[in-house]
PDB file of N, CA and C in Angstrom:
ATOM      1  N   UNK A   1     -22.236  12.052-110.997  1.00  0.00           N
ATOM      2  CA  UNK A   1     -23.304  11.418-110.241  1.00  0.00           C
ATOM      3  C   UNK A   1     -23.853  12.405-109.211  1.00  0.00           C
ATOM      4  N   UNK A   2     -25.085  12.508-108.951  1.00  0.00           N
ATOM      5  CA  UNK A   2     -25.769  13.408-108.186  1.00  0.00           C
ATOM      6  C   UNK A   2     -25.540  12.676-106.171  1.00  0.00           C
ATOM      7  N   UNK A   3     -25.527  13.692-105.726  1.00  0.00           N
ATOM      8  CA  UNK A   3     -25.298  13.288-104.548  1.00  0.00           C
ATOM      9  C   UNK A   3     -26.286  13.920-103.680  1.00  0.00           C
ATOM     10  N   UNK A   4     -26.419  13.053-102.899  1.00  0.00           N
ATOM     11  CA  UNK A   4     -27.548  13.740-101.760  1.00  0.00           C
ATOM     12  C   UNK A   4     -26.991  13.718-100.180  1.00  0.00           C
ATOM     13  N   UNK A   5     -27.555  13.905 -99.146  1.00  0.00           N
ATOM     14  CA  UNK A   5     -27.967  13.839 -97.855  1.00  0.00           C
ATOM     15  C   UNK A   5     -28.312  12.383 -97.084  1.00  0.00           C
ATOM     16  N   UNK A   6     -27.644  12.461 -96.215  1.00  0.00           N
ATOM     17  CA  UNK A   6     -28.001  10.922 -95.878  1.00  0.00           C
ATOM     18  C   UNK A   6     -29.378  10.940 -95.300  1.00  0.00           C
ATOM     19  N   UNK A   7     -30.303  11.657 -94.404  1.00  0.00           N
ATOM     20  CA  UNK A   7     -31.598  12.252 -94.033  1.00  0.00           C
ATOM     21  C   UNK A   7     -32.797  12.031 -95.455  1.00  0.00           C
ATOM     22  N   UNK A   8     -32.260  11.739 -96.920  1.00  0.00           N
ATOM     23  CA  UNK A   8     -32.873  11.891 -98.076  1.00  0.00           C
ATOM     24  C   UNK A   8     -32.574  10.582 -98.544  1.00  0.00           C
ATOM     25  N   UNK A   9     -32.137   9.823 -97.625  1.00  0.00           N
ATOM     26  CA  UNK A   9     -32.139   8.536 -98.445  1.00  0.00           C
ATOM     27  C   UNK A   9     -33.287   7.274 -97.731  1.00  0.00           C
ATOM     28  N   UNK A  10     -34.091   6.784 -99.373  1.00  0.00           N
ATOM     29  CA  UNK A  10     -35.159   5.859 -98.610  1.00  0.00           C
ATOM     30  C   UNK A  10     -34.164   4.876 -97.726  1.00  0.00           C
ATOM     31  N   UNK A  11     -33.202   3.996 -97.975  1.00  0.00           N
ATOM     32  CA  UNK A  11     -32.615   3.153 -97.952  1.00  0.00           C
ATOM     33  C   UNK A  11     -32.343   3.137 -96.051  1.00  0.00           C
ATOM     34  N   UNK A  12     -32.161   4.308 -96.132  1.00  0.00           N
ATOM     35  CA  UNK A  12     -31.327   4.609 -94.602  1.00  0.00           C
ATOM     36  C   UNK A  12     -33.255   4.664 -93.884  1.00  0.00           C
ATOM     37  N   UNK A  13     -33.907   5.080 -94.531  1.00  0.00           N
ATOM     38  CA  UNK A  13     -35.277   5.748 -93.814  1.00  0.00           C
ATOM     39  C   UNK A  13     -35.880   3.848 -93.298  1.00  0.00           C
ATOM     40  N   UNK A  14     -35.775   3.208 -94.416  1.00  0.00           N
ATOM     41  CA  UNK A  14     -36.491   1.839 -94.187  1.00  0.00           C
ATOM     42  C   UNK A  14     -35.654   0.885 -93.507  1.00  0.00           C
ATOM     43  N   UNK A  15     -34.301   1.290 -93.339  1.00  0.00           N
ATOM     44  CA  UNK A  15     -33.272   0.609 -92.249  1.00  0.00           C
ATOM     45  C   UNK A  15     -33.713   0.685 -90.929  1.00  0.00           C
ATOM     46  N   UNK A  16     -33.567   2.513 -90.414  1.00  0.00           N
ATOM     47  CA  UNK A  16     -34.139   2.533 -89.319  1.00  0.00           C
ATOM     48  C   UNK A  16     -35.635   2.014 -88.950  1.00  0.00           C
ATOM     49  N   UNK A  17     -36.229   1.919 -89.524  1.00  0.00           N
ATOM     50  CA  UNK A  17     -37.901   1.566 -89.795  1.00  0.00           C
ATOM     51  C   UNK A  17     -37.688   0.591 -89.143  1.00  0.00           C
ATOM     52  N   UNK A  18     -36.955  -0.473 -89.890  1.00  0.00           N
ATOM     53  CA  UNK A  18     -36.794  -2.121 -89.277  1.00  0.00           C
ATOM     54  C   UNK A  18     -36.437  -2.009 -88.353  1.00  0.00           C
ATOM     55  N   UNK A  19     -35.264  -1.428 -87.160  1.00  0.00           N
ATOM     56  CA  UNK A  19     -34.738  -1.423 -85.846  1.00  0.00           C
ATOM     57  C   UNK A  19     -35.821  -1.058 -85.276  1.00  0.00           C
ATOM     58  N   UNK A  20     -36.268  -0.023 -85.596  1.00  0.00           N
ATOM     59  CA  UNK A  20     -37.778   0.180 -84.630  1.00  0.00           C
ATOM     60  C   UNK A  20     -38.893  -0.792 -84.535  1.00  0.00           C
ATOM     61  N   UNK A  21     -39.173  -1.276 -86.075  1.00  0.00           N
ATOM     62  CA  UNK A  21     -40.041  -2.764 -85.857  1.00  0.00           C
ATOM     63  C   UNK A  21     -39.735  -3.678 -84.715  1.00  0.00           C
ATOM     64  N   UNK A  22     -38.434  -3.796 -85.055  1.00  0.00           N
ATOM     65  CA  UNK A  22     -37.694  -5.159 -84.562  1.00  0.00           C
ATOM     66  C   UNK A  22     -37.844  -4.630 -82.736  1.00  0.00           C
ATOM     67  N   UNK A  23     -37.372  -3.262 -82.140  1.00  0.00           N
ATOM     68  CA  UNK A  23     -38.143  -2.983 -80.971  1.00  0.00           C
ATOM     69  C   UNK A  23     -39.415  -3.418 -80.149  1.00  0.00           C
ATOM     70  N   UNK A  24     -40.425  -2.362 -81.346  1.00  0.00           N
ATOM     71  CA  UNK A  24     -41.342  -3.234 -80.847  1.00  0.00           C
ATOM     72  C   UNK A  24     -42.121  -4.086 -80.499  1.00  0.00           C
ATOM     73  N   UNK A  25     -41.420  -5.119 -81.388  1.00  0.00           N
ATOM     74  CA  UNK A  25     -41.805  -6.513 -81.037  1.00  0.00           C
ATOM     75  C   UNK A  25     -41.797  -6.976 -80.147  1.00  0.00           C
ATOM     76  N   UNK A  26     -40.526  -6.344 -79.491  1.00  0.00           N
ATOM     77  CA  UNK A  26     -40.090  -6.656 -77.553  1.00  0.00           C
ATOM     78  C   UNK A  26     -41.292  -6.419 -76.405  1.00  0.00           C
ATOM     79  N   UNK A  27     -41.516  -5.059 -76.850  1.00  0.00           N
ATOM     80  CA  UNK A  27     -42.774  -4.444 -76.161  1.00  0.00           C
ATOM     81  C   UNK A  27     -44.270  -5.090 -76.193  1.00  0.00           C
ATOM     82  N   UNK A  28     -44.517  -5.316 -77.605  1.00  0.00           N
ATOM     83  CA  UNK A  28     -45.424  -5.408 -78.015  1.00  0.00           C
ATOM     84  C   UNK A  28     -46.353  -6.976 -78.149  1.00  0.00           C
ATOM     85  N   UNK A  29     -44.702  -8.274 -77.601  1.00  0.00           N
ATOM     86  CA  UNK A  29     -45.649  -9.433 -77.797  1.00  0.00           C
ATOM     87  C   UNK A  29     -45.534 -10.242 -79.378  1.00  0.00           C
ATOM     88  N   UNK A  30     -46.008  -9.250 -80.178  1.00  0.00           N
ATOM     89  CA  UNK A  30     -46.154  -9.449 -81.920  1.00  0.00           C
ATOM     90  C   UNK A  30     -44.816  -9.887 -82.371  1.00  0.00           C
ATOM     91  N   UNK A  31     -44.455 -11.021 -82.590  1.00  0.00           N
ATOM     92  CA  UNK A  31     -43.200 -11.353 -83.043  1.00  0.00           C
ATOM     93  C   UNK A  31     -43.544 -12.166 -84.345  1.00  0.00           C
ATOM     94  N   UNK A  32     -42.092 -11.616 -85.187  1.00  0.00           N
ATOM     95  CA  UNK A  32     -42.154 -11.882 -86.811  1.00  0.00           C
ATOM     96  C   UNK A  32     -40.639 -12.749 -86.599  1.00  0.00           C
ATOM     97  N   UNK A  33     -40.885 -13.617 -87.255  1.00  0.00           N
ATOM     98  CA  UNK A  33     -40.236 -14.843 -87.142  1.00  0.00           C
ATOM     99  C   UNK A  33     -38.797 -14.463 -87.638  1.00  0.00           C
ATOM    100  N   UNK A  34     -37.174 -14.346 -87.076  1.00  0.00           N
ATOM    101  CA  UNK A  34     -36.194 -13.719 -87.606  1.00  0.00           C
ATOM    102  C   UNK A  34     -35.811 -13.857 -89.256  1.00  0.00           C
ATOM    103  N   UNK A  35     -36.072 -14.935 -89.614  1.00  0.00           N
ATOM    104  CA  UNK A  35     -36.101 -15.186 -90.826  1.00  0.00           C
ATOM    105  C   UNK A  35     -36.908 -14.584 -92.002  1.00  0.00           C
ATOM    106  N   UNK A  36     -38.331 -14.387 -91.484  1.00  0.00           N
ATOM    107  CA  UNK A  36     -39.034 -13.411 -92.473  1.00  0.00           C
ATOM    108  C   UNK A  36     -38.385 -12.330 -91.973  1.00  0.00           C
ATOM    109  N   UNK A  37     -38.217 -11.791 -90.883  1.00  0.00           N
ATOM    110  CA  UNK A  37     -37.830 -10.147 -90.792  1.00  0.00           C
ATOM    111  C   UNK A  37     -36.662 -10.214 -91.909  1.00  0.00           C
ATOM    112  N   UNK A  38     -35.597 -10.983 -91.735  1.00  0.00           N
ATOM    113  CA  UNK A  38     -34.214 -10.649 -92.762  1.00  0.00           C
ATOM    114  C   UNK A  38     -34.712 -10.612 -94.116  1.00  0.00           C
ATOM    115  N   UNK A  39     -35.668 -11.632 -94.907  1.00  0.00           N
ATOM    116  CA  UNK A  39     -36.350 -11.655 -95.885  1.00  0.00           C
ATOM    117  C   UNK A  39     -36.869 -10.546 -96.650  1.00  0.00           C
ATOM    118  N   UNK A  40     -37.816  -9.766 -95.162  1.00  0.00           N
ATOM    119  CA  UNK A  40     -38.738  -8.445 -95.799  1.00  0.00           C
ATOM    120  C   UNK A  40     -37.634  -7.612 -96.139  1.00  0.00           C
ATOM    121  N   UNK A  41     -36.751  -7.012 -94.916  1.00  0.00           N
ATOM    122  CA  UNK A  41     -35.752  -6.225 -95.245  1.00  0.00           C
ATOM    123  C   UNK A  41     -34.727  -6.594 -96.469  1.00  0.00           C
ATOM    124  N   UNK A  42     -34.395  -7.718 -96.443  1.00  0.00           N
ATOM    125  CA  UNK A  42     -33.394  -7.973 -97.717  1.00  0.00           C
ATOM    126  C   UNK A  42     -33.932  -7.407 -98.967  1.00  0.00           C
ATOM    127  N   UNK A  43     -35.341  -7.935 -99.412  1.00  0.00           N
ATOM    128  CA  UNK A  43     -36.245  -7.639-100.514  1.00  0.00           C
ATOM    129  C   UNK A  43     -36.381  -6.233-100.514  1.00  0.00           C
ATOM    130  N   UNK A  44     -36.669  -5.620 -99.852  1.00  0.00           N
ATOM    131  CA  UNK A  44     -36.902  -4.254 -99.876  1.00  0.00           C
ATOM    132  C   UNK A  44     -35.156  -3.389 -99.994  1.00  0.00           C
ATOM    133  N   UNK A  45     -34.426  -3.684 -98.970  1.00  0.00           N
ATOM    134  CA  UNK A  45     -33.216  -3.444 -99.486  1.00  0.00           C
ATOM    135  C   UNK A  45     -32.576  -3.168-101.003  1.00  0.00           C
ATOM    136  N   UNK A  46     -32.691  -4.647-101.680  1.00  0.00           N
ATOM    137  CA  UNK A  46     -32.727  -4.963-102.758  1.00  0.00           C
ATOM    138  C   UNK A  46     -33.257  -3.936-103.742  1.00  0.00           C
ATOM    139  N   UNK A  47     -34.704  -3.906-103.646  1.00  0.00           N
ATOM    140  CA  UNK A  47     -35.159  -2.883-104.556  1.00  0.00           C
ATOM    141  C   UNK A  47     -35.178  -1.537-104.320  1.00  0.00           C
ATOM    142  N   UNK A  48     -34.673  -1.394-103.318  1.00  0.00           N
ATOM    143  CA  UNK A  48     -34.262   0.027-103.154  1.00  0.00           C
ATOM    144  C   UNK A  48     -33.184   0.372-103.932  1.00  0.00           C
ATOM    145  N   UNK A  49     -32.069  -0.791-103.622  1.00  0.00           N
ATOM    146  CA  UNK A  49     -30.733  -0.346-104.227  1.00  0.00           C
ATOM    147  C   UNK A  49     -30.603  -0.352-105.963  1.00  0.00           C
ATOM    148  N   UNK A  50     -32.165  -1.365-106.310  1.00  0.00           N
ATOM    149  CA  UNK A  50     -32.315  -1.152-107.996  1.00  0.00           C
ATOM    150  C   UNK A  50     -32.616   0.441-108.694  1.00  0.00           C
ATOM    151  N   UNK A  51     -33.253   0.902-107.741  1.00  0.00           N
ATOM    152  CA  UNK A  51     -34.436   2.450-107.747  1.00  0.00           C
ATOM    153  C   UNK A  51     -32.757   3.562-107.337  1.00  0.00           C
ATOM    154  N   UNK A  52     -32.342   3.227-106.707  1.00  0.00           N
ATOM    155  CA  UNK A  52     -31.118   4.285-106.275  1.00  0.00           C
ATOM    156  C   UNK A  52     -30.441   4.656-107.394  1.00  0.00           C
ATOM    157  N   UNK A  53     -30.267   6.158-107.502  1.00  0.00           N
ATOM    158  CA  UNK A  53     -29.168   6.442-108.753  1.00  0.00           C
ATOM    159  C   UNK A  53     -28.164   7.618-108.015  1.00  0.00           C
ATOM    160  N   UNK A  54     -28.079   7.776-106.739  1.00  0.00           N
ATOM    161  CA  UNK A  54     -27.586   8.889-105.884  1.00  0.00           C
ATOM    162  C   UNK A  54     -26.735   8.535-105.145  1.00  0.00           C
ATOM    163  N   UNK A  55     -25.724   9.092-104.786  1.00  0.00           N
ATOM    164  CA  UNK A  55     -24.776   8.693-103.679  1.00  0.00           C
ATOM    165  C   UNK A  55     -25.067   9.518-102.502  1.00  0.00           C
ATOM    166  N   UNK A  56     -24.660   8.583-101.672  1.00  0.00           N
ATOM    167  CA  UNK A  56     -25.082   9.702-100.051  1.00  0.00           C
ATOM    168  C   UNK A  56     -23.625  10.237 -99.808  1.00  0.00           C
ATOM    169  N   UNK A  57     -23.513  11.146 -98.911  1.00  0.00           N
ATOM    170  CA  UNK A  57     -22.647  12.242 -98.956  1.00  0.00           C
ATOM    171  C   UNK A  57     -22.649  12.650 -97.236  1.00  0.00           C
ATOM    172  N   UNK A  58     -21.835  12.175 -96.660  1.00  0.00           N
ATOM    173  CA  UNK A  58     -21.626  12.036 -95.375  1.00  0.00           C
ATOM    174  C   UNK A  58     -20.902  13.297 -94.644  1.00  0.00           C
ATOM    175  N   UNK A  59     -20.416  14.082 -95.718  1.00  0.00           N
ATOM    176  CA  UNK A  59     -19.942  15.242 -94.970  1.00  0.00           C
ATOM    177  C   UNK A  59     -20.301  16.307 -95.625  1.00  0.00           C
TER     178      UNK A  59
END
């Protein structure tokens, strides 16, 4: 199995994405209802982990 970089993985890229969303919501007023947020991320999660054929490689 091919291994990569954790910096090279969408999975980790659209994780952090969401913590930062989920930030600026604080700032920003614009709030997404907790339930769709877990939703979008789950779904996207999901098909990320269908599309994945790589292992991340932590050291």
């Amino acid at each position: 199995m091919m291994e990569k970089k954790p910096w090279a993985s969408k999975t980790l890229w659209v994780n952090i994405l969401g913590v930062v969303g989920i930030l600026a919501q604080t700032y920003t007023g614009f709030v997404i209802g907790p339930e769709l947020q877990v939703m979008i991320l789950g779904v996207i999660n999901v098909i990320l982990r269908l599309i994945t054929k790589e292992e991340i490689v932590w050291s």
